[in-house]
N, C-alpha and C. Protein backbone atom coordinates (compact mmCIF):
# COMPACT_ATOMS: atom_id res chain seq x y z
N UNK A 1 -23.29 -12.37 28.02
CA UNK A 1 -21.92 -12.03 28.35
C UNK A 1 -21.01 -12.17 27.12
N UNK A 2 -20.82 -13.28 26.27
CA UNK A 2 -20.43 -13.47 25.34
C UNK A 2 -20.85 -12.14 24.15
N UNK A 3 -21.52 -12.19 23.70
CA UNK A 3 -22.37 -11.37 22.93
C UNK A 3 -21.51 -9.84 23.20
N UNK A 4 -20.98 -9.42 24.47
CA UNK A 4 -20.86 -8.24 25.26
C UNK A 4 -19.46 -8.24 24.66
N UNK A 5 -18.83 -9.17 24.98
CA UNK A 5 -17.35 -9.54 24.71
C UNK A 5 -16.90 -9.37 23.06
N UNK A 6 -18.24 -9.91 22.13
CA UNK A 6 -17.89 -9.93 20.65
C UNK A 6 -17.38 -8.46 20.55
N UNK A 7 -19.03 -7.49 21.15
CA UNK A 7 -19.01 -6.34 20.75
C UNK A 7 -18.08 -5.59 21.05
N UNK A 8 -17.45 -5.87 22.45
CA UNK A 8 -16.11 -4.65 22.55
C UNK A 8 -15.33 -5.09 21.73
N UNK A 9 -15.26 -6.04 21.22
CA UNK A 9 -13.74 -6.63 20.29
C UNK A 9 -14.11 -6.05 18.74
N UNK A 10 -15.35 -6.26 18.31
CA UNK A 10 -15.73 -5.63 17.27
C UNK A 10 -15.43 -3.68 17.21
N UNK A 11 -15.70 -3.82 18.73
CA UNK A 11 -15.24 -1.93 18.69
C UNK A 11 -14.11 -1.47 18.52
N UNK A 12 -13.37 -2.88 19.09
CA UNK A 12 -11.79 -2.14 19.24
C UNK A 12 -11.35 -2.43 17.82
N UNK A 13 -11.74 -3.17 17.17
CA UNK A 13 -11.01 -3.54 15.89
C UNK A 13 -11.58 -2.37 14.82
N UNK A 14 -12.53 -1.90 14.96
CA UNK A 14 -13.30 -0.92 13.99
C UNK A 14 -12.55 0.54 14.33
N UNK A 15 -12.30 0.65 15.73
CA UNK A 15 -11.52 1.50 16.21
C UNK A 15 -10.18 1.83 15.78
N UNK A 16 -9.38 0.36 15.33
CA UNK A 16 -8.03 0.47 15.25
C UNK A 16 -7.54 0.16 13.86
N UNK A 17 -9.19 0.03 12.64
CA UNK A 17 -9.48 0.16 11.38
C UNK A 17 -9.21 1.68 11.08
N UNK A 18 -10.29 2.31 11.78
CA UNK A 18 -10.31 4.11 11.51
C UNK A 18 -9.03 4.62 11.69
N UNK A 19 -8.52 4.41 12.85
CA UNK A 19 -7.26 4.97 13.10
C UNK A 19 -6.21 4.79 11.72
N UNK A 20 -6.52 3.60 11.62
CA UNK A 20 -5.10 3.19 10.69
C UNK A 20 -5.42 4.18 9.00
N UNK A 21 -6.88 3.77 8.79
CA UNK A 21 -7.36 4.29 7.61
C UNK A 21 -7.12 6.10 7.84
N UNK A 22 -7.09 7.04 8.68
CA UNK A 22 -6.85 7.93 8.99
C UNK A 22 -5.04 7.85 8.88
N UNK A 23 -4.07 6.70 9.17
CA UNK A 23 -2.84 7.11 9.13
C UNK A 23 -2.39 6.72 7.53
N UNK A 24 -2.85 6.36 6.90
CA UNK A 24 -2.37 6.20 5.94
C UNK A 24 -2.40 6.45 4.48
N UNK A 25 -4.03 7.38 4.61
CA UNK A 25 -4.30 8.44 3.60
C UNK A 25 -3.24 9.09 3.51
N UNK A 26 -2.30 9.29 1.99
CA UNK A 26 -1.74 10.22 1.46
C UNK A 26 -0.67 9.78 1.14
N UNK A 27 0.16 10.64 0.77
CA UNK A 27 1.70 10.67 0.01
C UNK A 27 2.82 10.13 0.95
N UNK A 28 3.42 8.63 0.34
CA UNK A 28 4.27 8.12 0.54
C UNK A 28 5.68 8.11 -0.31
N UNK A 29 6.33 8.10 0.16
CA UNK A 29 7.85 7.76 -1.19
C UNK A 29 8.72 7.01 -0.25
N UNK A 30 9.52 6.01 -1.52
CA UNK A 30 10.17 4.98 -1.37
C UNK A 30 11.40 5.62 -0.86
N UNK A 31 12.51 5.19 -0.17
CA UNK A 31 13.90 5.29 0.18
C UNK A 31 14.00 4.83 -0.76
N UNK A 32 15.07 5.79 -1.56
CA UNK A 32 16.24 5.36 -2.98
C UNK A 32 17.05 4.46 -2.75
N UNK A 33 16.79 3.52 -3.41
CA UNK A 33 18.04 2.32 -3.24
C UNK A 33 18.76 2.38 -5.17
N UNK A 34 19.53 1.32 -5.28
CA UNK A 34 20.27 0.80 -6.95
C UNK A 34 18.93 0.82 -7.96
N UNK A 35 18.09 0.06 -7.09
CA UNK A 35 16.85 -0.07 -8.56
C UNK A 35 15.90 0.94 -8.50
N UNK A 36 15.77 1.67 -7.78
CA UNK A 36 14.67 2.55 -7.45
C UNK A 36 15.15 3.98 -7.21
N UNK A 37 15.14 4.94 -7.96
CA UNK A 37 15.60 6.37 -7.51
C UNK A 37 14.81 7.31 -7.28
N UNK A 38 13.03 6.97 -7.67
CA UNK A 38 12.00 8.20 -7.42
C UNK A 38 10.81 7.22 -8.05
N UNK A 39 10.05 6.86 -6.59
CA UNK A 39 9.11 6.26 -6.37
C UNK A 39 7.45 7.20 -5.49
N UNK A 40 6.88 7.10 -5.70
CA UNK A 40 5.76 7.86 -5.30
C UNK A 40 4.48 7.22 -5.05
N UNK A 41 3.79 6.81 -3.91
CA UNK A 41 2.69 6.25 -3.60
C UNK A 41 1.50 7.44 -2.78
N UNK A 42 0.63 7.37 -3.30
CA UNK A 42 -0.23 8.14 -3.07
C UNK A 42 -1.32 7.11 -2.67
N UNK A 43 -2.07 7.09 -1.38
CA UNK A 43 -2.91 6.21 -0.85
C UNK A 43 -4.21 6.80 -0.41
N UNK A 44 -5.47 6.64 -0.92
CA UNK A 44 -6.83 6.24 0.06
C UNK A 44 -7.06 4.88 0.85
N UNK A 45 -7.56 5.10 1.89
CA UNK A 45 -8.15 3.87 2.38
C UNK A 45 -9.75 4.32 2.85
N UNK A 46 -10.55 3.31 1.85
CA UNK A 46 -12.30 3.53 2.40
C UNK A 46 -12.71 2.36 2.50
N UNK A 47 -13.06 1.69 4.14
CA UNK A 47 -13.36 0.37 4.23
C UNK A 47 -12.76 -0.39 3.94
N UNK A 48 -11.13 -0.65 4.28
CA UNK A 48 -10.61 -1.79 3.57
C UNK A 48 -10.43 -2.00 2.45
N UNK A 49 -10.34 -0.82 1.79
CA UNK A 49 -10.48 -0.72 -0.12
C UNK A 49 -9.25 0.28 -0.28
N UNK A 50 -8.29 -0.37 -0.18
CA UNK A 50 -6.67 1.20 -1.13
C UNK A 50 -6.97 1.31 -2.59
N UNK A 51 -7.20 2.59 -2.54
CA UNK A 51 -7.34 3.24 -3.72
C UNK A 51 -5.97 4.42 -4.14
N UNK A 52 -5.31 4.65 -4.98
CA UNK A 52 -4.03 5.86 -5.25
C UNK A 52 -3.90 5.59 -6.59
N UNK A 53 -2.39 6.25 -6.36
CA UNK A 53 -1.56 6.34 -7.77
C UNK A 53 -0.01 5.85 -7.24
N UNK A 54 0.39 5.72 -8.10
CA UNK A 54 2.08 5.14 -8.04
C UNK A 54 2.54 6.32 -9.27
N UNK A 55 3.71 6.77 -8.97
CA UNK A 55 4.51 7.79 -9.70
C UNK A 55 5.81 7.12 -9.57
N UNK A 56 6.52 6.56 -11.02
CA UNK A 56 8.26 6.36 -11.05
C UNK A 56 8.63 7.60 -12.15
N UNK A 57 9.41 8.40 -11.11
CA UNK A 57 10.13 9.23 -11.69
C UNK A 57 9.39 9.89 -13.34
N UNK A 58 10.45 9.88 -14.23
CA UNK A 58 9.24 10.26 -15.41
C UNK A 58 8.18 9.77 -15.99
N UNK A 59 8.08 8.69 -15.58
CA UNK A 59 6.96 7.67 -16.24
C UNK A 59 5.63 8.13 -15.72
N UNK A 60 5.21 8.89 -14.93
CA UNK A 60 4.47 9.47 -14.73
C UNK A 60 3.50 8.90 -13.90
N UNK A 61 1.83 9.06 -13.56
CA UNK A 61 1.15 8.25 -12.22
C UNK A 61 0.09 7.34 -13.16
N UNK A 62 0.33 6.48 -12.27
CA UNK A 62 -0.72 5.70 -12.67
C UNK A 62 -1.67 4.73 -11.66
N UNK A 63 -2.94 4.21 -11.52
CA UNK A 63 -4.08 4.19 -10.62
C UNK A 63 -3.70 2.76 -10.24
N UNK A 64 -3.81 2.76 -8.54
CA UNK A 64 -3.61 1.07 -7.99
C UNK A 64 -4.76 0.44 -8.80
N UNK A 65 -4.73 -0.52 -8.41
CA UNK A 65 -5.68 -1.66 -8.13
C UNK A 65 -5.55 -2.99 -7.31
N UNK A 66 -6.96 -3.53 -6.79
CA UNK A 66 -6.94 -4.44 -6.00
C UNK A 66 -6.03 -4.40 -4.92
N UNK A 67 -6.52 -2.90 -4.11
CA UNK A 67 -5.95 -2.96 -3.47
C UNK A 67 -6.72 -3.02 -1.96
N UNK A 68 -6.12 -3.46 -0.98
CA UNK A 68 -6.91 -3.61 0.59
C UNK A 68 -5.95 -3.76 1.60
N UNK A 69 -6.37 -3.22 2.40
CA UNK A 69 -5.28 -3.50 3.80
C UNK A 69 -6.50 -4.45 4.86
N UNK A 70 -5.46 -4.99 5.39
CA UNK A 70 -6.51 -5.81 6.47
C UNK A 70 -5.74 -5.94 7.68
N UNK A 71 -5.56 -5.29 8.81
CA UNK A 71 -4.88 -5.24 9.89
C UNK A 71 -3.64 -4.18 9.57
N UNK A 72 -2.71 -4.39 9.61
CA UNK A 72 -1.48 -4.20 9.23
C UNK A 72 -0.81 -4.75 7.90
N UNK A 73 -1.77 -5.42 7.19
CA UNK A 73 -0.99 -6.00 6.13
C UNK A 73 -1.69 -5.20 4.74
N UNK A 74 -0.44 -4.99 3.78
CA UNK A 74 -1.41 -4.17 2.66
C UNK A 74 -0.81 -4.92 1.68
N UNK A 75 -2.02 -4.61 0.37
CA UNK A 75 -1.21 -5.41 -0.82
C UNK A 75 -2.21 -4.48 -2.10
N UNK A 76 -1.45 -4.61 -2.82
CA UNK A 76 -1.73 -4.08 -4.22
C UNK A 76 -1.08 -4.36 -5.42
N UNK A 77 -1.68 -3.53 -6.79
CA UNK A 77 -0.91 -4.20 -7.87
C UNK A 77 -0.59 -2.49 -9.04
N UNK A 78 0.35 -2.52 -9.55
CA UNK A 78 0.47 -1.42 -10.51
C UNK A 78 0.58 -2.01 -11.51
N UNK A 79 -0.13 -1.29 -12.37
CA UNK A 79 0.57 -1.92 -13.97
C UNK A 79 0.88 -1.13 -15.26
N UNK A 80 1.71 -0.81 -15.57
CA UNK A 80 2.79 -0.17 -16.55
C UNK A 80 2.72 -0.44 -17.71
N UNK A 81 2.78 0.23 -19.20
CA UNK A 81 3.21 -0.26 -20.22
C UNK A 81 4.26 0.08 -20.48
N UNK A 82 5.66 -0.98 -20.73
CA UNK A 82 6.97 -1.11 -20.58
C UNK A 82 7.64 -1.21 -21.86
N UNK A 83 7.64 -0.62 -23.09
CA UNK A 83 8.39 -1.23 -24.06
C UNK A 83 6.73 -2.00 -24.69
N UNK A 84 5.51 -1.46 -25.18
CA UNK A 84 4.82 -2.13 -25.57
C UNK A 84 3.97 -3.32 -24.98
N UNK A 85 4.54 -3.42 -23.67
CA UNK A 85 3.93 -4.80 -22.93
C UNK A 85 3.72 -4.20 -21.88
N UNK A 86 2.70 -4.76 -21.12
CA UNK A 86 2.04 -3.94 -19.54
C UNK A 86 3.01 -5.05 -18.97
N UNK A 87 3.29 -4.70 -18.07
CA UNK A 87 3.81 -5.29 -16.76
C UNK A 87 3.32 -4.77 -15.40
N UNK A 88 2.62 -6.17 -14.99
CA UNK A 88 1.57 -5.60 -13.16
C UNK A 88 2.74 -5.94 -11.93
N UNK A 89 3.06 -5.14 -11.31
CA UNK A 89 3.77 -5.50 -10.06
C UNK A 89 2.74 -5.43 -9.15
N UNK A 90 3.12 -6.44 -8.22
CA UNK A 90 2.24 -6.94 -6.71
C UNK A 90 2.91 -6.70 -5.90
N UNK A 91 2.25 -5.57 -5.62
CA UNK A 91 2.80 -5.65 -3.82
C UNK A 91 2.47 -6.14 -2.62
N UNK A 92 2.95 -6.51 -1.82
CA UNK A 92 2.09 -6.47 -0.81
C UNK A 92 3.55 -6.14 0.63
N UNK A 93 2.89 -6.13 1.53
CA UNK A 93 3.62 -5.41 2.76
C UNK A 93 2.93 -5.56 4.21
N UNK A 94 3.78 -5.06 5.07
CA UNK A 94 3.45 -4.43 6.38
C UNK A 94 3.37 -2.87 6.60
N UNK A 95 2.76 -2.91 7.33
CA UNK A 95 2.17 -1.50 8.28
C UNK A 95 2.92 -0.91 9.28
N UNK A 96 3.44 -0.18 9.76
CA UNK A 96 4.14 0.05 10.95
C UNK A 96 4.66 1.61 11.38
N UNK A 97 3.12 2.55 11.69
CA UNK A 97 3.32 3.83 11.76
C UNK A 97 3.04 4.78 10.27
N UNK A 98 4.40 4.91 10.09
CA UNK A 98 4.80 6.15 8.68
C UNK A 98 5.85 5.01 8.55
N UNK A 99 6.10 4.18 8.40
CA UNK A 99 6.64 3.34 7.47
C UNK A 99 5.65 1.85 6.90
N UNK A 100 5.94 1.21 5.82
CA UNK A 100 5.68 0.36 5.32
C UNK A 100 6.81 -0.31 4.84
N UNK A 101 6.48 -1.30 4.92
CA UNK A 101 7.92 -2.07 4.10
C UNK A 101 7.28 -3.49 3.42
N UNK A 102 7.41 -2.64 1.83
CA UNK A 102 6.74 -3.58 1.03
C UNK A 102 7.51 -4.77 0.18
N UNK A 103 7.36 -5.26 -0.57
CA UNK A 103 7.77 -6.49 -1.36
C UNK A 103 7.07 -6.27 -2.46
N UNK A 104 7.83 -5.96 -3.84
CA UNK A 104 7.10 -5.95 -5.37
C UNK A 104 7.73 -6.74 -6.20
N UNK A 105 6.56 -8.04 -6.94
CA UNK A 105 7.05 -8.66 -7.98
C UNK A 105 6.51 -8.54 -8.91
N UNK A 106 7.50 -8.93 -10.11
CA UNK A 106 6.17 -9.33 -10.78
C UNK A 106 7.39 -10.06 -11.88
N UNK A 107 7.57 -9.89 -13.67
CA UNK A 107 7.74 -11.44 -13.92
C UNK A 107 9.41 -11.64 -14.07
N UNK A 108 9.63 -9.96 -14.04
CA UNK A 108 11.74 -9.55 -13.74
C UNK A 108 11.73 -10.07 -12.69
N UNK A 109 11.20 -10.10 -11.54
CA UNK A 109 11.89 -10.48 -10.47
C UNK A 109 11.07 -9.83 -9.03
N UNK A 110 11.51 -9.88 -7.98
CA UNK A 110 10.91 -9.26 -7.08
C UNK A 110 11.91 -7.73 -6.59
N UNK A 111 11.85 -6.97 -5.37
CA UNK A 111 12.43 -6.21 -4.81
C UNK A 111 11.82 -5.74 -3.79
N UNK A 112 12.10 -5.36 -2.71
CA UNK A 112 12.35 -5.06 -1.58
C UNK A 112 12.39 -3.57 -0.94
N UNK A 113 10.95 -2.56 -0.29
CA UNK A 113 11.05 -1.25 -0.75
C UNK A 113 11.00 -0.74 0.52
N UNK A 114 10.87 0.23 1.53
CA UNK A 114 10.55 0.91 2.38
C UNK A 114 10.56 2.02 2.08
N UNK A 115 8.71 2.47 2.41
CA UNK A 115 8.41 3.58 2.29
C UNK A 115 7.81 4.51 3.43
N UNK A 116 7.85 5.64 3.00
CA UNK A 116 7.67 6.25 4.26
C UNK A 116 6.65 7.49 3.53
N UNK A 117 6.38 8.12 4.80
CA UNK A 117 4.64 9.02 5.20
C UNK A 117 5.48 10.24 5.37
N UNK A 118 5.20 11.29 3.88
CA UNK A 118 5.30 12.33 4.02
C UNK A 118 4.34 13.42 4.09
C-alpha cells in the first residue's frame, strides 16, 4: 500500500515537472524598471537543468550557468565582462505561470526583476 502511495506521488510530481519544463522553455523579458531598460532571458529546461542566454540591451547574449529549477523555485548565474572585470549575477526566483519574479545579486548590490513569457 505504501509503495502504491510513493508511486502516485512520484507520478504526480514527474507530471507537474513536465508540465512546468514544457511552460517555461523560451523567451522571457524583464518589465523595465530605473535600472533595467532591456533585459532578455531565453530558457531550456532538461531534467531540472536551465540552460539559455541572458541579453542586456547592447551588450549582447550571453550563456546561463548553474542553472536548475526545482518545484517552482529557479536560480541561476550570468556573468559579464564589465569594464575589464567579469561580474556573475545570481539569480534566483519563483515560478508562477508566465511570470517569474526573480532576485539578482551580485557584488553592486542586489535588484528585484519580474519577468514575463513571451
Amino acid at each position: 500500500m505504501l509503495s502504491q502511495v510513493l508511486s502516485v506521488c512520484a507520478l504526480v510530481v514527474l507530471g507537474s515537472a513536465a508540465a512546468l519544463g514544457g511552460s517555461i522553455d523560451g523567451k522571457w523579458v524583464a518589465d523595465p524598471n530605473e535600472t533595467v531598460k532591456s533585459l532578455i532571458f531565453v530558457f531550456k529546461l532538461n531534467d531540472g537543468v536551465l540552460t539559455g542566454t541572458a541579453t542586456a540591451g547592447s551588450l549582447g547574449a550571453v550563456n546561463l550557468s548553474n542553472g536548475k529549477v526545482e518545484g517552482d523555485q529557479i536560480s541561476f548565474e550570468v556573468t559579464r565582462s564589465v569594464l575589464m572585470t567579469k561580474v556573475t549575477t545570481k539569480y534566483t526566483g519563483t515560478i508562477a505561470g508566465d511570470v517569474i519574479n526573480l532576485r539578482g545579486s551580485n557584488l553592486r548590490g542586489s535588484m528585484d526583476l519580474v519577468i514575463r513569457k513571451k
